[in-house]
Protein backbone atom coordinates (compact mmCIF):
# COMPACT_ATOMS: atom_id res chain seq x y z
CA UNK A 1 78.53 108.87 96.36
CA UNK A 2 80.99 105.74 96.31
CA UNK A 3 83.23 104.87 93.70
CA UNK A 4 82.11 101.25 92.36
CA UNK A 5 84.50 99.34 90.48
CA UNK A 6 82.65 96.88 88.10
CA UNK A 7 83.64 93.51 87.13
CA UNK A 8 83.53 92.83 83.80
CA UNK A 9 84.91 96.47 83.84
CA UNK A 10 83.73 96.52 79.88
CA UNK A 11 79.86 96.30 80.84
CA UNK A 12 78.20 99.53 80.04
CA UNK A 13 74.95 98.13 81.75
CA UNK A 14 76.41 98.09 84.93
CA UNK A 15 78.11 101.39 84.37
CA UNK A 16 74.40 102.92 83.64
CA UNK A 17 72.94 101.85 86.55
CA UNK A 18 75.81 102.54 89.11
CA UNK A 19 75.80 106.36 87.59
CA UNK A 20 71.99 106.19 87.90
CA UNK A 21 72.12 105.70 91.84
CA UNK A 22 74.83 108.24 92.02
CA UNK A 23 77.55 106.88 92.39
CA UNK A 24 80.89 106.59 90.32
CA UNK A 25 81.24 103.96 88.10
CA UNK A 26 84.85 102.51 87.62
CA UNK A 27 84.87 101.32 84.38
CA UNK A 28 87.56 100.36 81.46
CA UNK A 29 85.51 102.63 78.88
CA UNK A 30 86.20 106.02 81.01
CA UNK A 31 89.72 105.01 81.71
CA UNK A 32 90.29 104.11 78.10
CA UNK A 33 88.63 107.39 76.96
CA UNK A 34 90.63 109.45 79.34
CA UNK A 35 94.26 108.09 76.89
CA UNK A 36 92.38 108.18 73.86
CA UNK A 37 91.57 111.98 74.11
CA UNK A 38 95.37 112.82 76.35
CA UNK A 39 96.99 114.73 73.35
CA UNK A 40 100.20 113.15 72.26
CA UNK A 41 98.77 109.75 72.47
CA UNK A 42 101.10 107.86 69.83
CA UNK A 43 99.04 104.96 69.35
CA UNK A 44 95.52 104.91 69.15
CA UNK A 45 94.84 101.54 68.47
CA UNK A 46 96.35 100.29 71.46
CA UNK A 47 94.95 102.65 73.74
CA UNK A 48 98.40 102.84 75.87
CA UNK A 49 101.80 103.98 75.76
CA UNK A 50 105.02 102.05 75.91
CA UNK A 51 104.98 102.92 79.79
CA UNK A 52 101.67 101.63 80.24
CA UNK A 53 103.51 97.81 80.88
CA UNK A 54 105.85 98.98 83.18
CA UNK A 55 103.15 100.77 85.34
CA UNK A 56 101.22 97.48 85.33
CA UNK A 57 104.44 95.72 87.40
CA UNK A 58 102.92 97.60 90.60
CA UNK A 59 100.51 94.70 90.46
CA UNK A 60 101.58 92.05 88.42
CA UNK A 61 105.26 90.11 87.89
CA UNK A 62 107.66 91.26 84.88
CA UNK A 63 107.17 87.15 84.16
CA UNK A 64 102.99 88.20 83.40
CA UNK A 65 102.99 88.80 79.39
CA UNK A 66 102.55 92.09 78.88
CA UNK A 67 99.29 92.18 78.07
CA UNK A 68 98.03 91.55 81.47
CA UNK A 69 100.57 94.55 82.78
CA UNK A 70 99.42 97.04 80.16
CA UNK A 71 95.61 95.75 81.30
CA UNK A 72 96.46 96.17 84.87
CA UNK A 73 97.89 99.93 83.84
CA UNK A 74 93.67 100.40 83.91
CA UNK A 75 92.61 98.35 86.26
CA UNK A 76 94.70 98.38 88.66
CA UNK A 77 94.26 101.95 90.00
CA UNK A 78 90.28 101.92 89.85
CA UNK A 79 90.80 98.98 92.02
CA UNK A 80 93.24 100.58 94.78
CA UNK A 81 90.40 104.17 94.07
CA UNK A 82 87.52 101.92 94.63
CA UNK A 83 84.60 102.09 97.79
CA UNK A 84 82.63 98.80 96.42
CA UNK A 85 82.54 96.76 93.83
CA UNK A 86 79.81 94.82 91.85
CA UNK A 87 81.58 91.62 90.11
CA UNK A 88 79.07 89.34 87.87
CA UNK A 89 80.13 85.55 87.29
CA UNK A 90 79.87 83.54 84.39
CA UNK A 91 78.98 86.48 82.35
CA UNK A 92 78.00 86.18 78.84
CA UNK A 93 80.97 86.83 76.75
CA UNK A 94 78.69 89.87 75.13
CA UNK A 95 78.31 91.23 78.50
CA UNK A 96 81.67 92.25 79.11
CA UNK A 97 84.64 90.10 78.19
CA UNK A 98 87.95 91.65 78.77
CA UNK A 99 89.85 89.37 76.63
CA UNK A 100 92.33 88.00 79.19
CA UNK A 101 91.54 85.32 81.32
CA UNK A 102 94.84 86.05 83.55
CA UNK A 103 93.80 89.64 84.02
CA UNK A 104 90.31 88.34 85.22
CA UNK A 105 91.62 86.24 87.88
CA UNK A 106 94.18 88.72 88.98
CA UNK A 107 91.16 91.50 89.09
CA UNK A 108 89.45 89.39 91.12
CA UNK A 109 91.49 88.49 93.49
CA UNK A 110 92.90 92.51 93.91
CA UNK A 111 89.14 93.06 94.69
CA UNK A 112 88.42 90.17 96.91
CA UNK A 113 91.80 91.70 98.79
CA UNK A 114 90.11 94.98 99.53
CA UNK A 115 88.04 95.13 103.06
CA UNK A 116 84.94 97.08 100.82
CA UNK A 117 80.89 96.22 100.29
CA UNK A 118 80.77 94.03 97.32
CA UNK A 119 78.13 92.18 95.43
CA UNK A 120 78.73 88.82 93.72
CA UNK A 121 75.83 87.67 91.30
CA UNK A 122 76.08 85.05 88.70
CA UNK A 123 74.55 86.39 85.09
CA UNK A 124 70.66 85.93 84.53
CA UNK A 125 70.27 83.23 82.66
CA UNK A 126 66.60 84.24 81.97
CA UNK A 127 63.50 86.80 82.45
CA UNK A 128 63.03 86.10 85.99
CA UNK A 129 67.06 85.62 87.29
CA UNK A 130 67.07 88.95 84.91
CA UNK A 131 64.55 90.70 87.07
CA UNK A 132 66.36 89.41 90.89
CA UNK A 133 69.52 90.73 89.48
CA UNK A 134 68.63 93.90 89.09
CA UNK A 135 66.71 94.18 92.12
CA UNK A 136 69.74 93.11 94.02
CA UNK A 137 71.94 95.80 92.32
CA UNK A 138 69.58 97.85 92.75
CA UNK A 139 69.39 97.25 96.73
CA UNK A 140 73.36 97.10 96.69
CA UNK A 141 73.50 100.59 95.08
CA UNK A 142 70.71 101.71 97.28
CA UNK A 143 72.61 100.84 100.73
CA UNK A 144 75.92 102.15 99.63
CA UNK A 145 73.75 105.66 99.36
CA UNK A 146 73.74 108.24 96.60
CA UNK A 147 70.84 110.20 94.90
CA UNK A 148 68.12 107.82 93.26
């Protein structure tokens, strides 16, 4: 079972289907749900803490707005905890957009920095690209091992 950090980290599709092979999806929904339920969260509706920003200098400048720190507060550590990683280009934005273009390109790069099996596919852009990149994740998940 590998730990697969997907890219958009939003898309619950990919999340399905990494679980489904058995492995671990890494995933902003599970990390966000972890602080939502913490007791003694203080701000729901941001989903972080004041420290969150400051956690997120590990992997981005103080100059970054603090958006992309407090994003990188999630990401980062499913990045540095990941085995593999799926990442899907030119996604549509209901696919998985993460609302920071900055953050995108630095999660990219952290992931491209990481000596790990990855799979780059660009989104389906209809029935039959659909049905190749499934098959491919599919294979991907399939060679990193797992239950079926």
């Amino acid at each position: 079972m590998a730990k697969v950090f997907i890219y958009p980290a939003t898309s619950l599709i990919l999340s399905d289907m990494v679980a489904r092979f058995g492995h671990n999806p890494l995933s902003s929904a599970t990390a966000i749900r972890e602080r939502v339920q913490t007791a003694g969260l203080e701000s729901p509706p941001l989903q972080i803490t004041p420290e969150e920003p400051k956690k997120g200098l590990k992997w981005a400048a103080v100059e970054v707005p603090a958006g992309v720190r407090g994003r990188m507060s999630l990401y980062g550590p499913m990045i540095e905890a990941c085995e593999a990683a799926i990442i899907i280009n030119d996604a549509d934005l209901a696919f998985g957009c993460m609302g920071c273009a900055r953050t995108n390109e630095l999660i990219k790069f952290l992931v491209h920095q990481k000596p790990i099996p990855r799979l780059e596919l660009n989104y389906p852009k209809n029935e039959e690209e659909g049905v190749k990149f499934v098959a491919a994740i599919k294979r991907f998940l399939a060679e990193l091992g797992g239950a079926k």
